[in-house]
C-alpha atoms as a PDB file:
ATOM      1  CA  UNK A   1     134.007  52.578  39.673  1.00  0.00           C
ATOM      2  CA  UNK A   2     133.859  53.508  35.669  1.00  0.00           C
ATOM      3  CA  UNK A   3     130.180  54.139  36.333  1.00  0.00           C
ATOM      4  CA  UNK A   4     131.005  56.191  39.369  1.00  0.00           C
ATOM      5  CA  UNK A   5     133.492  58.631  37.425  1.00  0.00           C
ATOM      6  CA  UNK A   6     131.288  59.092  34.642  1.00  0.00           C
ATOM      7  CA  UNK A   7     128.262  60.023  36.428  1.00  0.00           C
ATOM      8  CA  UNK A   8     130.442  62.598  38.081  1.00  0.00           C
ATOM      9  CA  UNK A   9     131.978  63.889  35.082  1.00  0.00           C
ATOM     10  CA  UNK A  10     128.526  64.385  33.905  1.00  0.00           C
ATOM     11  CA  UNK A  11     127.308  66.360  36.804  1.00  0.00           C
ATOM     12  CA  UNK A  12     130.784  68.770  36.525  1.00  0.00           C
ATOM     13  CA  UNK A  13     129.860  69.332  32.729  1.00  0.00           C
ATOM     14  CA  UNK A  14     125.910  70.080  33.904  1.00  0.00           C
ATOM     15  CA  UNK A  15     127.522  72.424  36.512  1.00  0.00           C
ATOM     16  CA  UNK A  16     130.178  74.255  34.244  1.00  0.00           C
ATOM     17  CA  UNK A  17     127.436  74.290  31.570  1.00  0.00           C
ATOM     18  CA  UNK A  18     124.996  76.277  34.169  1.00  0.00           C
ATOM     19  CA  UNK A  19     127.054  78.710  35.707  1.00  0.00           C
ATOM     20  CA  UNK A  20     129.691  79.305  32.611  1.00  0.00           C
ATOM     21  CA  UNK A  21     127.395  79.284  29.528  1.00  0.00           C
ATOM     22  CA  UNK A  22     130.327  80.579  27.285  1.00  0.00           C
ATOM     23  CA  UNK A  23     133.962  78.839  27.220  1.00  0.00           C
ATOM     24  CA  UNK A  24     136.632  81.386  26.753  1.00  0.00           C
ATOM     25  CA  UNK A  25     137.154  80.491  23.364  1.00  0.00           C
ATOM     26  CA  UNK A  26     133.861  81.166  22.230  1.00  0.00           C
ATOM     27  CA  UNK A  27     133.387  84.621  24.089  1.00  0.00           C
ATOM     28  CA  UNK A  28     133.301  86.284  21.028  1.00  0.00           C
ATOM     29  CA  UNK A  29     129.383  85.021  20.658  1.00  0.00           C
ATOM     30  CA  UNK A  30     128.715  86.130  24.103  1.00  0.00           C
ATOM     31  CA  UNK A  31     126.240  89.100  23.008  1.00  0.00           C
ATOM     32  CA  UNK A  32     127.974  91.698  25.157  1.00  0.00           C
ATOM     33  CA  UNK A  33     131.438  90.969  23.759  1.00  0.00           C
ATOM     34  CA  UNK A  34     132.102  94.329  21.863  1.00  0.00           C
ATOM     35  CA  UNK A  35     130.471  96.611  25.425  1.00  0.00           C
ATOM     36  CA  UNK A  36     133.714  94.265  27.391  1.00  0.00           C
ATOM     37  CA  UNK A  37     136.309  94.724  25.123  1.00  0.00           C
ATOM     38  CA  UNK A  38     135.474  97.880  23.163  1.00  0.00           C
ATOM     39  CA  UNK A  39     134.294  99.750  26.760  1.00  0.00           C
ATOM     40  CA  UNK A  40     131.039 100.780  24.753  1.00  0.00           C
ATOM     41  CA  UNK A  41     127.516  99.468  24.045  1.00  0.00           C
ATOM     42  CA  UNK A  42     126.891  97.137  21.602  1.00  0.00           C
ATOM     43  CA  UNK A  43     124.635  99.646  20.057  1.00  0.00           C
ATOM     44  CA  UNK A  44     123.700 102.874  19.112  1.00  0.00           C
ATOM     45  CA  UNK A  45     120.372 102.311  21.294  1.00  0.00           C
ATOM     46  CA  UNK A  46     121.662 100.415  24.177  1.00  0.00           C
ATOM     47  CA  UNK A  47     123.521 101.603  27.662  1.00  0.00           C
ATOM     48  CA  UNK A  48     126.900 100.493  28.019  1.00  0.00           C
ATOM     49  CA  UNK A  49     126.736  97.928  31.170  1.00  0.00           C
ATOM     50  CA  UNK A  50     128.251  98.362  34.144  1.00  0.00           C
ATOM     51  CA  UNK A  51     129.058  96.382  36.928  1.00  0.00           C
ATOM     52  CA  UNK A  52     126.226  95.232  39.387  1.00  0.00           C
ATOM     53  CA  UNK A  53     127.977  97.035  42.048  1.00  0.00           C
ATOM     54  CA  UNK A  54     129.384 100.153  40.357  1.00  0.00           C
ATOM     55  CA  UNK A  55     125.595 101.619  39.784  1.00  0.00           C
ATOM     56  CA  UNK A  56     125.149 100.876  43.570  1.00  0.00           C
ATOM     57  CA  UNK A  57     128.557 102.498  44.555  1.00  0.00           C
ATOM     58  CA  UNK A  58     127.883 106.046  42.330  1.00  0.00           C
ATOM     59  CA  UNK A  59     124.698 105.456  44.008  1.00  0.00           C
ATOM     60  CA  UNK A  60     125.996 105.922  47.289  1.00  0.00           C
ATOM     61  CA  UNK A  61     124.071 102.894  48.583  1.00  0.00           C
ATOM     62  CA  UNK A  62     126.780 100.727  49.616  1.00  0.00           C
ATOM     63  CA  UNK A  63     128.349 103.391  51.037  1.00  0.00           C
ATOM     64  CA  UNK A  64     125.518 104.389  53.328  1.00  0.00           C
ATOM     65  CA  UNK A  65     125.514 100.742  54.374  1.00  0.00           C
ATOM     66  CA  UNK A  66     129.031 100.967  55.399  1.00  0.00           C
ATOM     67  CA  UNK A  67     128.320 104.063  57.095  1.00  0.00           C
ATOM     68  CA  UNK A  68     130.000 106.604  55.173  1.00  0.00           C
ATOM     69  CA  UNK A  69     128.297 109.399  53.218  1.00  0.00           C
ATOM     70  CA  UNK A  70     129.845 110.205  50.030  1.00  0.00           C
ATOM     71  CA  UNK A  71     128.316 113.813  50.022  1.00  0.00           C
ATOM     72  CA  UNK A  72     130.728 115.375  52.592  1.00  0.00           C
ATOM     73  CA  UNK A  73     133.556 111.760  53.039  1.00  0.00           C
ATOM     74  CA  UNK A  74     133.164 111.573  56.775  1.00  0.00           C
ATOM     75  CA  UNK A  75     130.595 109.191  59.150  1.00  0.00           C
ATOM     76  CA  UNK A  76     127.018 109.567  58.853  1.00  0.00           C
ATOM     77  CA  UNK A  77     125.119 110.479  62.046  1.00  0.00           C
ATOM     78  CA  UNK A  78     122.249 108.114  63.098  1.00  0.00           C
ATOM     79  CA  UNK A  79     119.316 109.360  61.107  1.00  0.00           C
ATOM     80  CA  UNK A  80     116.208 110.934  62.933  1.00  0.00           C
ATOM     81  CA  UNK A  81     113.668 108.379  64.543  1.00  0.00           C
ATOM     82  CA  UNK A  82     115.656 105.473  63.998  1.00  0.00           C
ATOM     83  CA  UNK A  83     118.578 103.209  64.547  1.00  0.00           C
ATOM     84  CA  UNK A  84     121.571 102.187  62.459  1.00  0.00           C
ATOM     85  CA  UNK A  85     121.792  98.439  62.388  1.00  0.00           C
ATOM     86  CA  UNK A  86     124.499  97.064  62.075  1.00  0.00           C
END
């Protein structure tokens, strides 16, 4: 059984170590730090970052998908030649 729980407590350290490279105490080294706190890029050269989905929302993309057009706010009509799929 001790061999058990410590191969298992290995693979939960691999796992938190892949998908959560920083712990919360050490998020000042995380290189973006000052664009998440300060709300501005790290640099005078570099683009604040923004949310994966925020580009695709001023976009209108996800919108569109969910059949609304930002444009005018109301349902999009079926485009010419084609289907919606849903």
């Amino acid at each position: 059984m001790g061999k058990d729980s410590k191969f298992l407590k290995t693979q939960l350290i691999t796992l938190e170590n892949k998908f959560m490279p920083f712990h919360m105490d050490s998020i000042e080294q995380d290189p973006h730090y000052k664009e998440y706190t300060e709300g501005g890029a790290a640099s005078v050269n570099e683009k604040p970052r923004r949310a994966p989905f925020e580009d695709q929302e001023s976009d209108g993309a996800l919108a569109w998908l969910r059949g609304y057009d930002d444009t005018r706010n109301r349902k999009k009509t079926i485009p010419r030649g084609g289907n919606l799929k849903t």
